[in-house]
N, C-alpha and C. Protein backbone atom coordinates (compact mmCIF):
# COMPACT_ATOMS: atom_id res chain seq x y z
N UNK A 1 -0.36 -27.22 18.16
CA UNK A 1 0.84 -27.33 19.00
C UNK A 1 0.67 -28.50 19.97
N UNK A 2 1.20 -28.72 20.93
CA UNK A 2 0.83 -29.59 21.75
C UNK A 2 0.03 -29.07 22.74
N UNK A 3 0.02 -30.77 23.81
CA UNK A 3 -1.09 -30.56 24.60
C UNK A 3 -0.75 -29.78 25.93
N UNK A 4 -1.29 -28.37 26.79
CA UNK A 4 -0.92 -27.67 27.68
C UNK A 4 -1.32 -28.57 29.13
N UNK A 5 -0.48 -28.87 29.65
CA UNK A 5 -0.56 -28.58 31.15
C UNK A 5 -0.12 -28.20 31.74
N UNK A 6 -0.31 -27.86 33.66
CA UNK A 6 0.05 -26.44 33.99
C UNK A 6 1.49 -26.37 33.79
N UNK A 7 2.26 -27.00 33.96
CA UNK A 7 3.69 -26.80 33.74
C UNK A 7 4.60 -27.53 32.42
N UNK A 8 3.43 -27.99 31.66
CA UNK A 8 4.63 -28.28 30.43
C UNK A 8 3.89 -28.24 29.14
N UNK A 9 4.74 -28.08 28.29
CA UNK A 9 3.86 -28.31 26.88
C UNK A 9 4.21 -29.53 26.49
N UNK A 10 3.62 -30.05 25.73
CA UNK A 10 4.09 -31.78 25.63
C UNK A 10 3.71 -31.96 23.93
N UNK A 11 4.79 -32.28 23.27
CA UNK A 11 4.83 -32.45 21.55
C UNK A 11 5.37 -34.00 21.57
N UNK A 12 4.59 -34.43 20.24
CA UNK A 12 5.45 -35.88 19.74
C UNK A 12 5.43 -35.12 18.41
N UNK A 13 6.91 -36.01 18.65
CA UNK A 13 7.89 -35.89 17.19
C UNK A 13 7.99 -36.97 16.80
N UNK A 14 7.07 -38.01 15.81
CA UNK A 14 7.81 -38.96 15.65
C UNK A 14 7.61 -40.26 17.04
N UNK A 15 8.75 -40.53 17.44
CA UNK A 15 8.76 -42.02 18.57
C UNK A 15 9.06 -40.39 19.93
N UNK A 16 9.59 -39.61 19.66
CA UNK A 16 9.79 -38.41 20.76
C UNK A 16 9.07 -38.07 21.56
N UNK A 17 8.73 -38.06 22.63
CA UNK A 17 8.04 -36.73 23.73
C UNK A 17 8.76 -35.90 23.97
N UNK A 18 8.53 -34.72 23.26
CA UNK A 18 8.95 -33.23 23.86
C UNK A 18 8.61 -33.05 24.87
N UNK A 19 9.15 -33.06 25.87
CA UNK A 19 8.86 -31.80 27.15
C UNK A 19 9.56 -30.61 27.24
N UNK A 20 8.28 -29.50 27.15
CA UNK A 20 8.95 -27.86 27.19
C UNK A 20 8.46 -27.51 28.80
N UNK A 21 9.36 -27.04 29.35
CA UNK A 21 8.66 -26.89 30.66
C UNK A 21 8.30 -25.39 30.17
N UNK A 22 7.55 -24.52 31.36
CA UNK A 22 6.75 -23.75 31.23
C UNK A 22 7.11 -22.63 31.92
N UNK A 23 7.70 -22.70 32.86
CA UNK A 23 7.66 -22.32 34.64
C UNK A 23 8.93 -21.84 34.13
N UNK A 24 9.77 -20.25 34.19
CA UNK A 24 10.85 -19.69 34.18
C UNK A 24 12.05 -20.56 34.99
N UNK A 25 10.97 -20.29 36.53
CA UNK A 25 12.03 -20.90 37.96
C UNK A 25 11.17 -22.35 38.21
N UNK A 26 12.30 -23.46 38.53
CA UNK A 26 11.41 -24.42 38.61
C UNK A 26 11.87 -24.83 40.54
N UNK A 27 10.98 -23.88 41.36
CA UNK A 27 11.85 -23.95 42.35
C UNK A 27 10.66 -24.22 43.87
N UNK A 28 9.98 -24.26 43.99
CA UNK A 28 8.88 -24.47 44.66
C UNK A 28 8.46 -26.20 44.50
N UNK A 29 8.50 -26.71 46.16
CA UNK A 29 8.14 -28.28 46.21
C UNK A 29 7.06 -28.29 45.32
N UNK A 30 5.63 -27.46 45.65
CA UNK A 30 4.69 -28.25 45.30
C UNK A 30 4.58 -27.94 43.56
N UNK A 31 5.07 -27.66 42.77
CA UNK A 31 5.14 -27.16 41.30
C UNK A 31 5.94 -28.88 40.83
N UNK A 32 6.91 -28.41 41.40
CA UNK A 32 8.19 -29.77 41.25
C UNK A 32 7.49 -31.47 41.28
N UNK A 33 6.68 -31.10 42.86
CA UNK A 33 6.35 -32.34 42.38
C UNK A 33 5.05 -32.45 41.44
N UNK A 34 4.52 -31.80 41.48
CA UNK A 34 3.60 -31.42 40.13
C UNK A 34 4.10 -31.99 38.89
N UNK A 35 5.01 -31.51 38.34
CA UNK A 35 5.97 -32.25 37.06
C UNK A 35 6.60 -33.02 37.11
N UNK A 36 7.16 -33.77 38.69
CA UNK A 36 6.78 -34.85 38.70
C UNK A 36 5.77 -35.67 38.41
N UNK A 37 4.87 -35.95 38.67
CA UNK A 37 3.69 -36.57 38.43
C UNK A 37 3.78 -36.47 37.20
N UNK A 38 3.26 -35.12 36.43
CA UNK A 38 2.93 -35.01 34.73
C UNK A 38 3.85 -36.35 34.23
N UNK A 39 5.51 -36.16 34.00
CA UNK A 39 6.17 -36.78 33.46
C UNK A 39 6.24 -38.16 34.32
N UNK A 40 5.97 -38.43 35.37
CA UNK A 40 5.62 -40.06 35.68
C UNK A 40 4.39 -40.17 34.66
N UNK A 41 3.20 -39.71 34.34
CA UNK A 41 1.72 -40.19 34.11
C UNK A 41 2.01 -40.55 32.94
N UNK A 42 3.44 -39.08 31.82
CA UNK A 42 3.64 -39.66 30.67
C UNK A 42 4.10 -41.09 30.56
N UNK A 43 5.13 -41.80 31.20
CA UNK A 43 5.60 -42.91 31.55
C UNK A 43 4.56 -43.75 31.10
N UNK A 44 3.72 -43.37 32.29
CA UNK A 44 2.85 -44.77 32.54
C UNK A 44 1.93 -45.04 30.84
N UNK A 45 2.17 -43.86 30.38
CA UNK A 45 1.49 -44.00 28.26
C UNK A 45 2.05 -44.88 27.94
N UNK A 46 2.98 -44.93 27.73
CA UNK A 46 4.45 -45.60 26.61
C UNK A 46 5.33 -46.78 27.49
N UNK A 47 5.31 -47.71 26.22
CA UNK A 47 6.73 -48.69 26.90
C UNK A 47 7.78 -48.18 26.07
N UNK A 48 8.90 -48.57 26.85
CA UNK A 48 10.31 -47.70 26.14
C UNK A 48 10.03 -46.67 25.66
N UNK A 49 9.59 -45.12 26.63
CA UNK A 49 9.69 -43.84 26.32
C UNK A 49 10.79 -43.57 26.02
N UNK A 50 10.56 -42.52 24.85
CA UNK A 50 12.04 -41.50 24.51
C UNK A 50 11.54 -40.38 24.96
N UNK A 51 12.19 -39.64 25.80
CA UNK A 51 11.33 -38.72 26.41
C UNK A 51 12.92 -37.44 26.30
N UNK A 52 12.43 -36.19 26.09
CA UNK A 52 13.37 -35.10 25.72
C UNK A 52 12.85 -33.84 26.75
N UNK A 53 13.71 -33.51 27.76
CA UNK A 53 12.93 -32.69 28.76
C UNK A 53 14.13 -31.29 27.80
N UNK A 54 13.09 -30.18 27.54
CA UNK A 54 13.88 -29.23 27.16
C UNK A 54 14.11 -28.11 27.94
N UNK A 55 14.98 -27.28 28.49
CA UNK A 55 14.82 -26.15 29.14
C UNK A 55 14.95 -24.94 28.43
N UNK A 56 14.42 -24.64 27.58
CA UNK A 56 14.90 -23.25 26.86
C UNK A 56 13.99 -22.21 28.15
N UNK A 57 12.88 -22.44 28.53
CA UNK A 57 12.29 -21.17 29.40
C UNK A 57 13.06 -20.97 30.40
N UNK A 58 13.58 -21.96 30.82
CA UNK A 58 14.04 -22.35 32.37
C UNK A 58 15.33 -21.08 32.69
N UNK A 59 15.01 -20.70 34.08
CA UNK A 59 16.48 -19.80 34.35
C UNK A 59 16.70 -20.22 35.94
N UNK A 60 15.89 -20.92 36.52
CA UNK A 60 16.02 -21.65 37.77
C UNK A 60 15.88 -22.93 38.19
N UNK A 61 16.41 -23.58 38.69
CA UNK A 61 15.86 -24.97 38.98
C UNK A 61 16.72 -25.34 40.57
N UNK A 62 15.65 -25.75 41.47
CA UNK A 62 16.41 -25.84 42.72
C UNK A 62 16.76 -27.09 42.99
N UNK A 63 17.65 -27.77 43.86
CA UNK A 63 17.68 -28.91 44.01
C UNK A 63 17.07 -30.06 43.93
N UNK A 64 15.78 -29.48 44.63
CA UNK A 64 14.06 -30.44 44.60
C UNK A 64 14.35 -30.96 43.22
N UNK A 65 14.28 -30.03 42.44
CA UNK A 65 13.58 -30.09 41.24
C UNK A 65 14.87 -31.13 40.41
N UNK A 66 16.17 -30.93 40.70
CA UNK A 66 17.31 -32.46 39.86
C UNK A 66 16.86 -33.81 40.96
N UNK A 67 16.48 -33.54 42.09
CA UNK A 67 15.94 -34.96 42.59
C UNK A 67 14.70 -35.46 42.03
N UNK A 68 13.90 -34.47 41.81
CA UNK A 68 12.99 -35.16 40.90
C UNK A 68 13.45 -35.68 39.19
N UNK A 69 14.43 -35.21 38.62
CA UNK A 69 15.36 -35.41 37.64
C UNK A 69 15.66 -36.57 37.51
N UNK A 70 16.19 -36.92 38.85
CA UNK A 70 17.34 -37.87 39.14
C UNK A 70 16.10 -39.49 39.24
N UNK A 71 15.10 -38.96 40.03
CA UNK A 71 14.18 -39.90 40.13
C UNK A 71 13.62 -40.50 39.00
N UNK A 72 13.19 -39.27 37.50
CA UNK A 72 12.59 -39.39 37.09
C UNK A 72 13.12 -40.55 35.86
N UNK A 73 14.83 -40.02 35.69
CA UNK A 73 16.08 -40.60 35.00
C UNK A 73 16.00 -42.16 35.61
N UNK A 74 15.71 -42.56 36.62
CA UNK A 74 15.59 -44.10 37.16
C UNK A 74 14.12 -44.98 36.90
N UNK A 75 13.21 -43.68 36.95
CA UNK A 75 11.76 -44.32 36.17
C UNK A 75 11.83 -44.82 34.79
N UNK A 76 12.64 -44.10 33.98
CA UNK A 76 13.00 -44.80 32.20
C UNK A 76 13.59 -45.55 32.33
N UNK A 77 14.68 -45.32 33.11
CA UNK A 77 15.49 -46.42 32.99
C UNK A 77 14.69 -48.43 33.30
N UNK A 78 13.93 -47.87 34.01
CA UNK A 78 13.35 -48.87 34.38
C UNK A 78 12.61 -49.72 33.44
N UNK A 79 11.65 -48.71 32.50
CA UNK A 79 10.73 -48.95 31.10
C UNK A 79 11.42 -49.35 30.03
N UNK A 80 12.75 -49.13 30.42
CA UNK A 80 13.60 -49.23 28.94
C UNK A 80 13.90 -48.13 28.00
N UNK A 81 12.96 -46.91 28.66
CA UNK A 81 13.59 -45.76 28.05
C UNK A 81 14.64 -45.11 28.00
N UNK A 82 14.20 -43.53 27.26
CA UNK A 82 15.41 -43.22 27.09
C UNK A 82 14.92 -41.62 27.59
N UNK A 83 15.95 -40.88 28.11
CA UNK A 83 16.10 -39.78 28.72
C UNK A 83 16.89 -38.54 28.36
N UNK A 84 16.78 -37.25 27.45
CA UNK A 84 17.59 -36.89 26.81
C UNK A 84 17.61 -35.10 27.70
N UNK A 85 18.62 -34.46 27.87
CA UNK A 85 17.94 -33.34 27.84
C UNK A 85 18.57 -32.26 27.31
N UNK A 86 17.83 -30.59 26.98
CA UNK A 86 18.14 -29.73 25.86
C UNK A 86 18.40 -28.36 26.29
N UNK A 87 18.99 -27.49 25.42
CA UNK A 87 18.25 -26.24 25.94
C UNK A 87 18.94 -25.88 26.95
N UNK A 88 19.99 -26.36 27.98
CA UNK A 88 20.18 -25.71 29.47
C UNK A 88 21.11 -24.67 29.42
N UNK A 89 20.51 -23.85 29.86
CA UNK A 89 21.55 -22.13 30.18
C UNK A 89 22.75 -22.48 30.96
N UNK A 90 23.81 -21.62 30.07
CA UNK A 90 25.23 -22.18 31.16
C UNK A 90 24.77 -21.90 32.54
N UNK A 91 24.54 -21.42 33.26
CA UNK A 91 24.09 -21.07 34.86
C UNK A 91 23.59 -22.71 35.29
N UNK A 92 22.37 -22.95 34.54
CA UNK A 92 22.04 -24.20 35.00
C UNK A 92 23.05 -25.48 34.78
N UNK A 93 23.55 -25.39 33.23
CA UNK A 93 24.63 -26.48 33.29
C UNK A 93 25.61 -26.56 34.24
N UNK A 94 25.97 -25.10 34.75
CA UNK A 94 26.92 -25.35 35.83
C UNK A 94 26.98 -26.25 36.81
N UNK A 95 25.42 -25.83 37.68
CA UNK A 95 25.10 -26.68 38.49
C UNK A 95 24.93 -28.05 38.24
N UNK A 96 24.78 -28.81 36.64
CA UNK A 96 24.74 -30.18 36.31
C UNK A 96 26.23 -30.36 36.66
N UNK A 97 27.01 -29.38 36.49
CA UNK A 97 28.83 -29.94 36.24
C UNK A 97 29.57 -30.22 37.59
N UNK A 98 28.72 -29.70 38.58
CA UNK A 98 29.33 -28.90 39.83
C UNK A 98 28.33 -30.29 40.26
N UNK A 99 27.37 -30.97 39.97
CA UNK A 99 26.98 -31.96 40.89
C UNK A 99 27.29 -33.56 40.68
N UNK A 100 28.06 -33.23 38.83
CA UNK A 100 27.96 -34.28 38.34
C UNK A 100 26.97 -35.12 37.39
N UNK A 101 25.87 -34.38 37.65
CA UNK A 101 24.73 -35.01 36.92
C UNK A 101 24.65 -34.79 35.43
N UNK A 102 25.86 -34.00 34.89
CA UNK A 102 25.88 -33.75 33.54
C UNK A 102 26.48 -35.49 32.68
N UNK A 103 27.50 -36.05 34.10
CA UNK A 103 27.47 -37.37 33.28
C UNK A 103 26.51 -38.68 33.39
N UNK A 104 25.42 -38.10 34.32
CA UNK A 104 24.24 -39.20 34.85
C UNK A 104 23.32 -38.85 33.08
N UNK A 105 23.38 -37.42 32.87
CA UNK A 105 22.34 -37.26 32.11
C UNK A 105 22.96 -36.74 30.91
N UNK A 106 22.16 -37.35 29.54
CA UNK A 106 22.38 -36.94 28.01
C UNK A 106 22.06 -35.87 28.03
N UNK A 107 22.99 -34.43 27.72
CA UNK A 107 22.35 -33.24 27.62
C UNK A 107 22.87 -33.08 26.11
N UNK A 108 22.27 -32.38 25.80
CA UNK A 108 22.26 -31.71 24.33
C UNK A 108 22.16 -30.12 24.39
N UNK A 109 22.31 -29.26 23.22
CA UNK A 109 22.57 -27.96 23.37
C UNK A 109 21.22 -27.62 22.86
N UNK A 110 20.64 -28.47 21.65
CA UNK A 110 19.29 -27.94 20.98
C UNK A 110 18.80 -29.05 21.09
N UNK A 111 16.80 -29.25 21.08
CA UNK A 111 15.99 -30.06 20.90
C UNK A 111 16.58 -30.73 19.98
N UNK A 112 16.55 -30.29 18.67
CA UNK A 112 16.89 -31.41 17.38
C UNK A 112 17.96 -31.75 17.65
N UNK A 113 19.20 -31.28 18.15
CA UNK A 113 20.06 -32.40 17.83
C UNK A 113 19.68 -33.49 18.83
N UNK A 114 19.08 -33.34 19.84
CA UNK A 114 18.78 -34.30 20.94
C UNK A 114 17.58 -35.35 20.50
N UNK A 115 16.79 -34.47 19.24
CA UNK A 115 15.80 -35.70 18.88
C UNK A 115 16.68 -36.91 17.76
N UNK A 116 17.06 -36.01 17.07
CA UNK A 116 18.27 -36.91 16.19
C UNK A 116 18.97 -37.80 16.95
N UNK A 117 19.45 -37.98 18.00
CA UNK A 117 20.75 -38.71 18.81
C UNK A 117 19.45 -40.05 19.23
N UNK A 118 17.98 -39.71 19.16
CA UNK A 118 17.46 -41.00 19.98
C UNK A 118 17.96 -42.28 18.91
């Protein structure tokens, strides 16, 4: 399977980085910025990452945690990557719809169709 760290599982598919997060609630600074870091360090691997953050575990995510999103969405952008994401429970999409960030960010309903679209 892939490789574990504390908060994500991390698969290549192909040119893909899967990110499965781990963490039910992703709602605590110091966790957040924790996966921050992880997914900056992935960055710093790859030029022009395709990177696929999936939420199927996920049933929380607090604000912290789309600013680190939002940050993380301006780090690819920067590399030339690409930023996709999967998996989000209507509860959470809400909050993408209700902030807007559903049109900042590629969401998809399943991993594959989101690995297909890179």
């Amino acid at each position: 399977m892939g490789e574990q760290q504390s908060h994500l599982t991390i698969t290549q598919t192909g040119q893909v980085t899967a990110v499965e997060f781990t963490d039910r609630k992703i709602l605590e600074e110091f966790s957040i910025s924790e996966i921050g870091d992880e997914l900056a360090a992935l960055l710093e691997k790859q030029s022009a990452p395709k990177i696929l953050l999936c939420f199927r575990n996920v049933e929380h995510l607090s604000s912290a945690a789309l600013g680190m999103l939002i940050t993380l969405n301006k780090k690819v952008g920067e590399v030339d990557g690409k930023l996709k994401l999967s998996d989000i429970s209507p509860q959470i999409y809400e909050v993408f719809r209700i902030t807007k960030l559903n049109k900042l960010f590629d969401i998809y309903d399943t991993a594959d169709q989101a690995i297909k679209s890179f």
